[in-house]
C-alpha atoms as a PDB file:
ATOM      1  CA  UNK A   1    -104.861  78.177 169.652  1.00  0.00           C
ATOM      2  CA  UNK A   2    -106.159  79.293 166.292  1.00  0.00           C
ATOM      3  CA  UNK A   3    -106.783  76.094 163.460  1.00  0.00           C
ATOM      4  CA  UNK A   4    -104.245  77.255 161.447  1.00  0.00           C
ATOM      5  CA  UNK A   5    -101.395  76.452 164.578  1.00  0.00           C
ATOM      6  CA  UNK A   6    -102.687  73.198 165.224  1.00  0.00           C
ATOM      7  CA  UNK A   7    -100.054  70.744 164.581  1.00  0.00           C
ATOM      8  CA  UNK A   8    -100.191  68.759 161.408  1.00  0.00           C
ATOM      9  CA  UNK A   9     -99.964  64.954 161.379  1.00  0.00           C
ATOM     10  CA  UNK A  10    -100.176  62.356 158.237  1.00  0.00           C
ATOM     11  CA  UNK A  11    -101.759  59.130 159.543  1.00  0.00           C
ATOM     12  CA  UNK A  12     -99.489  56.256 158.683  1.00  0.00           C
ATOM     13  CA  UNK A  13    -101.489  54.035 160.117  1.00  0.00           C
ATOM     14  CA  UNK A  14    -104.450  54.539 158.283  1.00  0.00           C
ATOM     15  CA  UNK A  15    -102.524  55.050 155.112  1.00  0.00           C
ATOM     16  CA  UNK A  16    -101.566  51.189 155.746  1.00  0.00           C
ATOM     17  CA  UNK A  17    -104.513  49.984 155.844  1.00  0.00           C
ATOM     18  CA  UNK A  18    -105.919  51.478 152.689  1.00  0.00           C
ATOM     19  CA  UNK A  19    -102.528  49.796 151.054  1.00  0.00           C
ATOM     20  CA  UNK A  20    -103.606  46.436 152.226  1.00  0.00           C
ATOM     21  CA  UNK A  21    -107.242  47.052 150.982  1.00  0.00           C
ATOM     22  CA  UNK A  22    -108.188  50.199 149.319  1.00  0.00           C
ATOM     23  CA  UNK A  23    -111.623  50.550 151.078  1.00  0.00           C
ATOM     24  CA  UNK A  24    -112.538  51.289 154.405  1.00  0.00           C
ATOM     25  CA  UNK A  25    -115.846  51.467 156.238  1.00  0.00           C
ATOM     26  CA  UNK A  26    -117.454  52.118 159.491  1.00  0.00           C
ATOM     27  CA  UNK A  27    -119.891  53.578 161.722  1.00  0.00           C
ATOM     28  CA  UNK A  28    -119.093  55.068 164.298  1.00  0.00           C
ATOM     29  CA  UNK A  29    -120.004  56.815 167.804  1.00  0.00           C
ATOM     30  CA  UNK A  30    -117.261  58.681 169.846  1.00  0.00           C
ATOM     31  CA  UNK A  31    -116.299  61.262 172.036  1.00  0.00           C
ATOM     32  CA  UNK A  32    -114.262  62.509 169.233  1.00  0.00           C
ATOM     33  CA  UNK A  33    -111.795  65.487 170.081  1.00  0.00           C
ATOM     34  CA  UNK A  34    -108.846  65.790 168.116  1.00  0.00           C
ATOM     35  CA  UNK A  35    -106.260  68.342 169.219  1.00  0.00           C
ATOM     36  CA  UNK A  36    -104.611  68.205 165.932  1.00  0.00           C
ATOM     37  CA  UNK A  37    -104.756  68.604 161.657  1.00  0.00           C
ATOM     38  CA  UNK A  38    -104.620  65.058 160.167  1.00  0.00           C
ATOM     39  CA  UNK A  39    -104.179  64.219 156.475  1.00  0.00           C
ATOM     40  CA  UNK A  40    -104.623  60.804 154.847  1.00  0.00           C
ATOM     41  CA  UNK A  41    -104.234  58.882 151.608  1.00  0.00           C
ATOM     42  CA  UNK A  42    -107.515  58.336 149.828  1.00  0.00           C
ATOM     43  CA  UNK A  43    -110.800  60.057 149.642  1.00  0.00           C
ATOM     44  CA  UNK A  44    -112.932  60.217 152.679  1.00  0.00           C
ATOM     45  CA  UNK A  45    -116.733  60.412 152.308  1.00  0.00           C
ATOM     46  CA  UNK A  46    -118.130  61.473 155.866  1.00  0.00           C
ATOM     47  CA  UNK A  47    -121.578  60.257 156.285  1.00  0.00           C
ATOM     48  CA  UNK A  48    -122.712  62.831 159.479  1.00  0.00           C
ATOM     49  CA  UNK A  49    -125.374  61.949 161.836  1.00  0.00           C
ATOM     50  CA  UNK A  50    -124.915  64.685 164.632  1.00  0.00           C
ATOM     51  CA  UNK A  51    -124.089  68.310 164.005  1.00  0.00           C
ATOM     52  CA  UNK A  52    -120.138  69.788 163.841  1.00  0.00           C
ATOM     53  CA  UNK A  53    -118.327  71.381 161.784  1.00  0.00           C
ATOM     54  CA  UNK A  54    -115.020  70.307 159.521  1.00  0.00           C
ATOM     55  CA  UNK A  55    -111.681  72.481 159.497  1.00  0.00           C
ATOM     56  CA  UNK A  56    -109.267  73.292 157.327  1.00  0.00           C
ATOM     57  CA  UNK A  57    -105.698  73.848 157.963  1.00  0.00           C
ATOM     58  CA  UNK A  58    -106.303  77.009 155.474  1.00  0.00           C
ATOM     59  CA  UNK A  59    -108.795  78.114 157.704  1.00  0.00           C
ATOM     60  CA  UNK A  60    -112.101  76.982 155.787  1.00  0.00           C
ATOM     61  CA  UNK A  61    -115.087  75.312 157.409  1.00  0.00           C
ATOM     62  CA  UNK A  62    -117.676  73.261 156.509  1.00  0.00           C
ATOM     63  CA  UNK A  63    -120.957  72.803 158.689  1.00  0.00           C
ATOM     64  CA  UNK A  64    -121.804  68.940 159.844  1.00  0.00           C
ATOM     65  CA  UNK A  65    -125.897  68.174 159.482  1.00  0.00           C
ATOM     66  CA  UNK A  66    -127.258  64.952 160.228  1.00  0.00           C
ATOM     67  CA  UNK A  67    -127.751  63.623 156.561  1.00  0.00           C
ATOM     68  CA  UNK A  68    -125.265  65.412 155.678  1.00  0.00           C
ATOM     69  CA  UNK A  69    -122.030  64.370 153.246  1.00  0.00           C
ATOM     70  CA  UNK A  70    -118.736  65.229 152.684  1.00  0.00           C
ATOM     71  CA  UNK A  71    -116.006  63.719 150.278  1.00  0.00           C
ATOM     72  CA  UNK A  72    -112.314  65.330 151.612  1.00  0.00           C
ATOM     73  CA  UNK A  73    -109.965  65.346 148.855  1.00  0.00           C
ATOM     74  CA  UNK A  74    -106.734  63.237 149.788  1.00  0.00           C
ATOM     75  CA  UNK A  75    -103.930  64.717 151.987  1.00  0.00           C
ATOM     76  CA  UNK A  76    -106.460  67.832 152.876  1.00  0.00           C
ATOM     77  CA  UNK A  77    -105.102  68.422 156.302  1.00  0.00           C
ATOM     78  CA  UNK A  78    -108.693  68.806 158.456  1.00  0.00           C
ATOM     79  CA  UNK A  79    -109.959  68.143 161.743  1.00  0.00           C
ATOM     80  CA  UNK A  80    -113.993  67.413 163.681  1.00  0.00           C
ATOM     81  CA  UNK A  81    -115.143  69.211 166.062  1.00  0.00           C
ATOM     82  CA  UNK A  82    -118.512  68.272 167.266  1.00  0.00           C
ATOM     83  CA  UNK A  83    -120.770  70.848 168.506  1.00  0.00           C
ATOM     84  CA  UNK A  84    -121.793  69.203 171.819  1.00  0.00           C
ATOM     85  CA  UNK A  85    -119.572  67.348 174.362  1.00  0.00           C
ATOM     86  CA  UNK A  86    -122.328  64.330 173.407  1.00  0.00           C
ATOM     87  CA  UNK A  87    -120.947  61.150 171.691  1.00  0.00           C
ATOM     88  CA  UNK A  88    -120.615  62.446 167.701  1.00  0.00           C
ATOM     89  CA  UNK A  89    -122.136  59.666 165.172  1.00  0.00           C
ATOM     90  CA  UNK A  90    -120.762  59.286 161.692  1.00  0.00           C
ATOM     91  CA  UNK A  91    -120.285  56.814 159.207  1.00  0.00           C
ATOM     92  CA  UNK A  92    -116.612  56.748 157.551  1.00  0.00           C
ATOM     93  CA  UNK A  93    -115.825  55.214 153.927  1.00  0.00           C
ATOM     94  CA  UNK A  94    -112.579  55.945 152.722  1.00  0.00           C
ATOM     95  CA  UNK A  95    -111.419  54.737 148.979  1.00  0.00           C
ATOM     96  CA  UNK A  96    -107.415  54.750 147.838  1.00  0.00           C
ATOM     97  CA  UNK A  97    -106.899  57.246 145.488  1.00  0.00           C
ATOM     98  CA  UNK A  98    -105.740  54.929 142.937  1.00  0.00           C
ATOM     99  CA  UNK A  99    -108.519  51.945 143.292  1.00  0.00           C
ATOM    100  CA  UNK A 100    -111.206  55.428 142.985  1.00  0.00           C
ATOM    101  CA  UNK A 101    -109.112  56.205 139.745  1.00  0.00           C
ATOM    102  CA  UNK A 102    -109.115  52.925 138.469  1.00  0.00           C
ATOM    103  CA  UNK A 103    -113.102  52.584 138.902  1.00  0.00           C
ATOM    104  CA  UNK A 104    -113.869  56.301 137.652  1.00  0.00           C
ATOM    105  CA  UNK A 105    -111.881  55.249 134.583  1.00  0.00           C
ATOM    106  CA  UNK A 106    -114.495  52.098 134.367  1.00  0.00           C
ATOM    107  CA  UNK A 107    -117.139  54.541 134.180  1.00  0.00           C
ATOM    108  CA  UNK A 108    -116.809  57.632 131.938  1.00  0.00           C
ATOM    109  CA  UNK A 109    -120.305  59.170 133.583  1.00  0.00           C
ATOM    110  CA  UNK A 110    -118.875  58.545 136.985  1.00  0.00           C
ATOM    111  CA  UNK A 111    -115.513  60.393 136.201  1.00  0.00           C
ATOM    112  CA  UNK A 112    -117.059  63.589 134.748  1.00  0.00           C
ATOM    113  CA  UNK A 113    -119.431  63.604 137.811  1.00  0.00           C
ATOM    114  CA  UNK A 114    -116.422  63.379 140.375  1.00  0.00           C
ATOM    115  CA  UNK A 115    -115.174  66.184 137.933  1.00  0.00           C
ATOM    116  CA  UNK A 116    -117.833  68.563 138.437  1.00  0.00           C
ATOM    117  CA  UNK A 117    -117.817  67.753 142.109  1.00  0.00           C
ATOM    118  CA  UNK A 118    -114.398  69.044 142.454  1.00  0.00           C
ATOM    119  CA  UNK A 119    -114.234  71.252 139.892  1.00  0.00           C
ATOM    120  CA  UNK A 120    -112.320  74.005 141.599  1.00  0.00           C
ATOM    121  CA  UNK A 121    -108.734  72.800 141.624  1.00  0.00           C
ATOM    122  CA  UNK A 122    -107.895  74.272 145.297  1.00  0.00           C
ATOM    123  CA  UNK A 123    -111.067  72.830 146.706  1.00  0.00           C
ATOM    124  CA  UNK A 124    -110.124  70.099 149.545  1.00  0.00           C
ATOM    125  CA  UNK A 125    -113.767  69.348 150.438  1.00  0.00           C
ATOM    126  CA  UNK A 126    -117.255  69.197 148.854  1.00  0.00           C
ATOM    127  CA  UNK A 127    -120.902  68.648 150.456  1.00  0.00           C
ATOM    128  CA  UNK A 128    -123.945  67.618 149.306  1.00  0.00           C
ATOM    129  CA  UNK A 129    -127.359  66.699 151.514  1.00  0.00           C
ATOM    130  CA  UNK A 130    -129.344  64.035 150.205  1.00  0.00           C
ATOM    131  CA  UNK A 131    -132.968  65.254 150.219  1.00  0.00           C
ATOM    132  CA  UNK A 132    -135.085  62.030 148.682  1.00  0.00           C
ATOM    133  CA  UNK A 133    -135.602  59.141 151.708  1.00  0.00           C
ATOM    134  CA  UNK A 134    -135.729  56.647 149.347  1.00  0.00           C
ATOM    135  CA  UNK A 135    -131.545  57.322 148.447  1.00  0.00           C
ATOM    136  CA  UNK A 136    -131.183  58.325 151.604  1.00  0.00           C
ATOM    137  CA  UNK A 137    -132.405  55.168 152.967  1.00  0.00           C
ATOM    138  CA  UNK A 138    -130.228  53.141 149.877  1.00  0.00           C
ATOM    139  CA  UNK A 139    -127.033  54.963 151.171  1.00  0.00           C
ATOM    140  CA  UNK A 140    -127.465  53.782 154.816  1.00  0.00           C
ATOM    141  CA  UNK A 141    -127.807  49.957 153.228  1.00  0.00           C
ATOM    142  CA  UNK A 142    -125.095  50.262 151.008  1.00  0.00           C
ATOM    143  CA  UNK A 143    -122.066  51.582 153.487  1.00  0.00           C
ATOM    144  CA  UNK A 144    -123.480  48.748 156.045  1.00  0.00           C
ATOM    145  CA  UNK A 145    -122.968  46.339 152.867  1.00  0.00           C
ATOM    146  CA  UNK A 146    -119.653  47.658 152.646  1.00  0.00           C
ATOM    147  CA  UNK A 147    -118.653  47.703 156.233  1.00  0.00           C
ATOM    148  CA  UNK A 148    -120.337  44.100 156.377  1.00  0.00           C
ATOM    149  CA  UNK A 149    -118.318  42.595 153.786  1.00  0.00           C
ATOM    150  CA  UNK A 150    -115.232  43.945 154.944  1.00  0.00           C
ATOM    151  CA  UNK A 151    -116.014  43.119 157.765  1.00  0.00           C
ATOM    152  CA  UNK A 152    -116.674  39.165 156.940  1.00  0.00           C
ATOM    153  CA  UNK A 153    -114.311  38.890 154.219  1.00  0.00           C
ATOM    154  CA  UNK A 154    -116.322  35.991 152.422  1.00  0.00           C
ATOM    155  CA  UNK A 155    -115.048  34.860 149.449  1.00  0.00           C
ATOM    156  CA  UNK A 156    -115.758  37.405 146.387  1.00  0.00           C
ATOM    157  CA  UNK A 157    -116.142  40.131 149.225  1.00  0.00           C
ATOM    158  CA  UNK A 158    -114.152  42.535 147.367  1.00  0.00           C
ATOM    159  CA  UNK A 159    -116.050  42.274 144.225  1.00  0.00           C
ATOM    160  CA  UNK A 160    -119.363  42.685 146.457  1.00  0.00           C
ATOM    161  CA  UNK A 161    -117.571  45.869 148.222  1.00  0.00           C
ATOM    162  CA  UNK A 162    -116.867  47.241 144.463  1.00  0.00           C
ATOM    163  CA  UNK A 163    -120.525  46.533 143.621  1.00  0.00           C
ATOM    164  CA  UNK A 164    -121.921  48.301 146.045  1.00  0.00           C
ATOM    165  CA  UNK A 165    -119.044  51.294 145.890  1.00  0.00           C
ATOM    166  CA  UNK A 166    -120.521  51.905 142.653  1.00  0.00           C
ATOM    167  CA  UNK A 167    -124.311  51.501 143.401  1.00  0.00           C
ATOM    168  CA  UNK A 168    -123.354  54.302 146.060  1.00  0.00           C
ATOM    169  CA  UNK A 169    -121.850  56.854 144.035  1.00  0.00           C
ATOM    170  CA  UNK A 170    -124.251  56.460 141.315  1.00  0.00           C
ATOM    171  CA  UNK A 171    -126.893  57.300 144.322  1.00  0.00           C
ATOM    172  CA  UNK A 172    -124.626  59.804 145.087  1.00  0.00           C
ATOM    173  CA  UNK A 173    -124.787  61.134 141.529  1.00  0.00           C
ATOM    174  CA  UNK A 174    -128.180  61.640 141.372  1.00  0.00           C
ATOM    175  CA  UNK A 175    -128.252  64.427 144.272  1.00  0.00           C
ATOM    176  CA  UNK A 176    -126.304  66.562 142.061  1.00  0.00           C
ATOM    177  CA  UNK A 177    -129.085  66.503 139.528  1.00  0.00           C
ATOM    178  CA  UNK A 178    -132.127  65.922 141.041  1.00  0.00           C
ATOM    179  CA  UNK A 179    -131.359  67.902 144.882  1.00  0.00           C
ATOM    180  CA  UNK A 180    -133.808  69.978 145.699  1.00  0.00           C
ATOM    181  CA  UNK A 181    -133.500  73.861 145.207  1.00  0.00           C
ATOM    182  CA  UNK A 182    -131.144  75.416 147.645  1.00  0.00           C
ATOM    183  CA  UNK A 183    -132.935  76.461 151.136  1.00  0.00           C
ATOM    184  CA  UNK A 184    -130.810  77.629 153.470  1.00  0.00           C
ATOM    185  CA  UNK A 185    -131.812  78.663 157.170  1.00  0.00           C
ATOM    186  CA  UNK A 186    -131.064  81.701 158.595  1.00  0.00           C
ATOM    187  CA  UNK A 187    -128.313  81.030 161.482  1.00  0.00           C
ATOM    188  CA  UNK A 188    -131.118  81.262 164.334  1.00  0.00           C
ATOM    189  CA  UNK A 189    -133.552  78.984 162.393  1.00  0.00           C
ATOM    190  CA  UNK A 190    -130.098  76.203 162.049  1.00  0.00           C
ATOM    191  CA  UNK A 191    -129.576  76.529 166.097  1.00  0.00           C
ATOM    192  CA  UNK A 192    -133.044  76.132 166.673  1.00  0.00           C
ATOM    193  CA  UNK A 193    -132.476  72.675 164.663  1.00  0.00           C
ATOM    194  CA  UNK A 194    -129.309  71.618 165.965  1.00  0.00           C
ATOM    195  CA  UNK A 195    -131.092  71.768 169.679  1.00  0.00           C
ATOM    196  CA  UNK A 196    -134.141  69.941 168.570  1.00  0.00           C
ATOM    197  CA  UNK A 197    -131.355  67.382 166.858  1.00  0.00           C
ATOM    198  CA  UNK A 198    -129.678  67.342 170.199  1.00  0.00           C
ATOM    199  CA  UNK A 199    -132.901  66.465 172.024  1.00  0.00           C
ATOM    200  CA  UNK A 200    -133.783  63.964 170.000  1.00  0.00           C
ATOM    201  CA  UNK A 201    -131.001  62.290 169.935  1.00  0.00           C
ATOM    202  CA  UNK A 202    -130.524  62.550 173.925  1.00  0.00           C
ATOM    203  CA  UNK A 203    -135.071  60.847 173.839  1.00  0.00           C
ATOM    204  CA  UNK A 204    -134.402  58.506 170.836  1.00  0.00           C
ATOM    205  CA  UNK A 205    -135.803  55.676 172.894  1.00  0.00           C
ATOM    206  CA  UNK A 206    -138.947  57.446 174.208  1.00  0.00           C
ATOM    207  CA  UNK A 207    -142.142  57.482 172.267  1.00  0.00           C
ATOM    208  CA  UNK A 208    -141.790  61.290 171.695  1.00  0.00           C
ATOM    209  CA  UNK A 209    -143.959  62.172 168.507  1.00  0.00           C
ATOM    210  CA  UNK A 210    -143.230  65.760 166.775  1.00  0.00           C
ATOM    211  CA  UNK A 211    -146.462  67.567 169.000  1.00  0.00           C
ATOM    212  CA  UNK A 212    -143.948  66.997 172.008  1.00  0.00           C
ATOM    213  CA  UNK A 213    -141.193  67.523 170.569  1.00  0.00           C
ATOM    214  CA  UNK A 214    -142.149  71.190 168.555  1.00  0.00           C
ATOM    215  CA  UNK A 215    -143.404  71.721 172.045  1.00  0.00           C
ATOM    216  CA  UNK A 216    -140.683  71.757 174.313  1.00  0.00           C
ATOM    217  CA  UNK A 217    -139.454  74.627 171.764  1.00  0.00           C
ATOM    218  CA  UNK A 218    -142.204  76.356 171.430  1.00  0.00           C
ATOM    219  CA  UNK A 219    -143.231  75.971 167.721  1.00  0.00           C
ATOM    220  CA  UNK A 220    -145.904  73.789 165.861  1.00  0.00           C
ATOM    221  CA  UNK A 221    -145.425  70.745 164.329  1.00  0.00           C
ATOM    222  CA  UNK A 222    -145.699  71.820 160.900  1.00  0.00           C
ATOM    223  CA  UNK A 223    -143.093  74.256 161.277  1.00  0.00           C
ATOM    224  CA  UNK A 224    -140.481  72.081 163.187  1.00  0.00           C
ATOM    225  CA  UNK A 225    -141.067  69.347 160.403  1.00  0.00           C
ATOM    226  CA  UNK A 226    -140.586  71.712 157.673  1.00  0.00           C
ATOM    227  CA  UNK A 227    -137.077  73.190 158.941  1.00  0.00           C
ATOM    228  CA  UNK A 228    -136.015  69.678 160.423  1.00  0.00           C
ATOM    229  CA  UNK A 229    -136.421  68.755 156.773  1.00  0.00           C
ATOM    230  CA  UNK A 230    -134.346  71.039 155.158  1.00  0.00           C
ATOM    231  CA  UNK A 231    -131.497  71.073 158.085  1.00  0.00           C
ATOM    232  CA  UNK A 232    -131.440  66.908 158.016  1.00  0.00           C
ATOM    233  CA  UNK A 233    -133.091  65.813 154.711  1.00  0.00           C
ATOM    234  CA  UNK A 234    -135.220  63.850 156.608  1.00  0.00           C
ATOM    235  CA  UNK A 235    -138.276  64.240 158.672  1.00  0.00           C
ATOM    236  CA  UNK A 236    -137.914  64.235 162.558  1.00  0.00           C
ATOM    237  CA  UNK A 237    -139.682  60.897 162.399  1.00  0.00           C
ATOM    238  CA  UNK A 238    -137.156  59.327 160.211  1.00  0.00           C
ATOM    239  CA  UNK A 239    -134.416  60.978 162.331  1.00  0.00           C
ATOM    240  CA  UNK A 240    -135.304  59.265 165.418  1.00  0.00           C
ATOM    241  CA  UNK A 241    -135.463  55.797 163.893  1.00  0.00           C
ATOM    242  CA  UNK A 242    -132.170  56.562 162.328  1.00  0.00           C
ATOM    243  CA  UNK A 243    -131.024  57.042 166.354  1.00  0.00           C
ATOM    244  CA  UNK A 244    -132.770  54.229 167.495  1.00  0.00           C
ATOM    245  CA  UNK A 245    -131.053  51.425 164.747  1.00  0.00           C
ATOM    246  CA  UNK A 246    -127.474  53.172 165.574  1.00  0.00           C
ATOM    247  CA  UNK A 247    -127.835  53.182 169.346  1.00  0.00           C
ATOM    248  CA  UNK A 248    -129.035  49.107 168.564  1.00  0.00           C
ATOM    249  CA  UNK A 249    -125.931  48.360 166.417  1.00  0.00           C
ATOM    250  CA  UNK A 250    -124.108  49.525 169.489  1.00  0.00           C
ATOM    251  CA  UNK A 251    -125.887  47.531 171.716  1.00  0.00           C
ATOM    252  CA  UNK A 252    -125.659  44.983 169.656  1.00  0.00           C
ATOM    253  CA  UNK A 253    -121.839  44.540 169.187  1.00  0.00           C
ATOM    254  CA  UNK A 254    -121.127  45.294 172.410  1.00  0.00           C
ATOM    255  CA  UNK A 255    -123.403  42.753 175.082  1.00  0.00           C
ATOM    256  CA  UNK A 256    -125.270  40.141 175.115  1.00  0.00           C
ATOM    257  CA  UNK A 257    -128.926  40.886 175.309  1.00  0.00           C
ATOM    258  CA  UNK A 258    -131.989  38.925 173.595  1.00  0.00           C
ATOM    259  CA  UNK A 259    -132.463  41.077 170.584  1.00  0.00           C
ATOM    260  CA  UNK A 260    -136.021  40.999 172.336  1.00  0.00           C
ATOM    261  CA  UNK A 261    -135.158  43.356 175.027  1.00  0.00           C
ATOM    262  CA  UNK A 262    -133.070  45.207 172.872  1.00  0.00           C
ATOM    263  CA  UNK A 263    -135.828  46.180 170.572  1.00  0.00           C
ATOM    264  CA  UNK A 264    -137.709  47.233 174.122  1.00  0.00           C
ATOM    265  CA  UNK A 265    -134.492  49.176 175.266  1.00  0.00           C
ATOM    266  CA  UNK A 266    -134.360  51.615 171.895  1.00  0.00           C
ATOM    267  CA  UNK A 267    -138.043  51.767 172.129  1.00  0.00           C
ATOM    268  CA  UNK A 268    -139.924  49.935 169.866  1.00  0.00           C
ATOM    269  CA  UNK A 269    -142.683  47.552 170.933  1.00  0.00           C
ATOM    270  CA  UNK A 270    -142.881  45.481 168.479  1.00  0.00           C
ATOM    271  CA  UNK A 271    -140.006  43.074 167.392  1.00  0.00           C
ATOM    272  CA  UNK A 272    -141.340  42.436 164.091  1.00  0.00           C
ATOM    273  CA  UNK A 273    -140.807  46.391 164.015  1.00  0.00           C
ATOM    274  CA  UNK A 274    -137.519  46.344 165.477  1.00  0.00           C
ATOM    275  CA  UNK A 275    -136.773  43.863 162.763  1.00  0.00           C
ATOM    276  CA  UNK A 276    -138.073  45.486 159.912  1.00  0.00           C
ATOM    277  CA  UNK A 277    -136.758  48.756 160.508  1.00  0.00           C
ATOM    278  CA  UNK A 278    -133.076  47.352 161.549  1.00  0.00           C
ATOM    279  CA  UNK A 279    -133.164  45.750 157.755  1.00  0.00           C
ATOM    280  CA  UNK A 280    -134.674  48.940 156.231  1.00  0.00           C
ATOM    281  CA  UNK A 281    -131.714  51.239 157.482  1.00  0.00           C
ATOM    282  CA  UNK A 282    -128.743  48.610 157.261  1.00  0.00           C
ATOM    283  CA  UNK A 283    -129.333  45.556 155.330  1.00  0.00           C
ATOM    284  CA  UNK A 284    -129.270  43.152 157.296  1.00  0.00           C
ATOM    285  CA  UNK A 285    -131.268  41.224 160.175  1.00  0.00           C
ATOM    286  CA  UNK A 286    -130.190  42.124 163.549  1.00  0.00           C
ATOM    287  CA  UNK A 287    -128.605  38.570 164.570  1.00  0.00           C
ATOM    288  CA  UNK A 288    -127.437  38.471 160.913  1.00  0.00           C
ATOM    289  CA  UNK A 289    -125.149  42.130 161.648  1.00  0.00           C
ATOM    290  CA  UNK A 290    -124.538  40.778 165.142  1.00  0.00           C
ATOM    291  CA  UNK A 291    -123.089  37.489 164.410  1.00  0.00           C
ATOM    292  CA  UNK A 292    -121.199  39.577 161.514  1.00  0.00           C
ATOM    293  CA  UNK A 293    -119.494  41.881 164.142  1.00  0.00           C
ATOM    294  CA  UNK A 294    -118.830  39.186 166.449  1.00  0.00           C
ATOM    295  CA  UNK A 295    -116.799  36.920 163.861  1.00  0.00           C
ATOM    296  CA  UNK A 296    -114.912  40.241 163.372  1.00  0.00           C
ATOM    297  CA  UNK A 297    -113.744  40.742 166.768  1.00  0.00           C
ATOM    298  CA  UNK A 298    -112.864  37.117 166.747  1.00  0.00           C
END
């Protein structure tokens, strides 16, 4: 079945939740296979850390990168489809069309920006890659803000979700006017990175530095660092830290081992390491974002 014959669906249920709060946030790691289009109120920005692809019901499709973003217009009819049978990690923020308004009207510089983003009328879907760590780093602590305070709901939270809504599209902002010039790899060149992704991801927890890792595919370490870097805006280093804190947030949530041996299960040695990277990449202290999670399910 082609994408344009895939049934269409509007999800109700996630339209009322954005009615009872117009933002949504979280991370997320799935077997994700949807046999279906699905639209939605609100604007979703998709926050990628595996490789995919997003279609259109028109037929359009947009590649997924780790470190990759992209803001879906509301009601665009689209679906994911990962490009391994491996668990696909993403982060999902989703704003109500009217609260986005609302704020965009706050902030005349943020409204011309979301203008330029989607300038073409007919366009359901724009991407950017954020290229400097530093905001790349910032946009992984702001959406775990987000998802943290909605998660708490502490009193003020929503003001603290709007604060850091804005802090992120202001980061967001600055990629339009200070990304790097366009590389693009060839289509052999962005296989050759979407395997060494893949193995990465499958060894996060082993100490596997870039020699062994351009090794196993046959290329040196310069070269696999420079095209990792343009395929993930981020260095194969940073990558498999990035793996290391998501497969911990996992772990976290969902048992009850001494943040000890958890550090020693995603592989770092050191807990004051552990530690320090965990707040680094989500903004919080590991028993801080586990107790968190915890009062949620609660």
């Amino acid at each position: 079945m082609s994408d344009q014959e895939l049934e269409r669906l509007v999800d109700q249920d996630f339209n009322r939740f954005l009615t009872a709060f117009p933002v949504y946030c979280k991370a997320k790691l799935d077997d994700i296979r949807m046999g279906h289009m699905h639209a939605h109120d609100g604007y979703e920005f998709h926050f990628s850390y595996s490789s995919g692809s997003i279609r259109l019901a028109e037929g359009e499709q947009y590649s997924l990168a780790p470190g990759k973003l992209a803001i879906i217009k509301p009601q665009t009819y689209h679906y994911i489809r990962p490009d391994r049978e491996a668990a696909y990690r993403r982060t999902i923020l989703s704003v109500e069309e009217s609260y986005l308004s609302a704020l965009l009207q706050e902030e005349s510089s943020l409204a011309e920006l979301f203008q330029q983003w989607f300038a073409v009328q007919q366009t359901g879907v724009v991407q950017m890659q954020i290229h400097d760590k530093g905001d790349a780093a910032a946009v992984q602590i702001l959406l775990a803000r987000i998802e943290q305070e909605l998660s708490d709901r502490r009193q003020h939270f929503n003001l603290m979700v709007k604060a850091a809504l804005l802090e992120l599209l202001i980061t967001l902002g600055r990629q339009e006017y200070t990304a790097a010039p366009g590389v693009e790899l060839s289509t052999a060149q962005r296989a050759a990175m979407d395997e060494a992704a893949h193995y990465m991801m499958q060894h996060c927890t082993a100490n596997m530095p870039i020699e062994a890792v351009a090794r196993h595919f046959h290329m040196s370490p310069s070269y696999l660092h420079r095209l990792f870097k343009v395929y993930a805006g981020c260095t194969p280093h940073q990558f498999q830290m990035q793996q290391r804190i998501q497969l911990a947030k996992s772990l976290l949530i969902e048992g009850d081992e001494p943040i000890t041996e958890i550090a020693l299960r995603v592989g770092f040695q050191e807990l004051a390491h552990f530690c320090r990277t965990f707040r680094k990449l989500t903004g919080a202290s590991p028993g801080s974002y586990r107790a968190g999670q915890r009062g949620r399910v609660e």
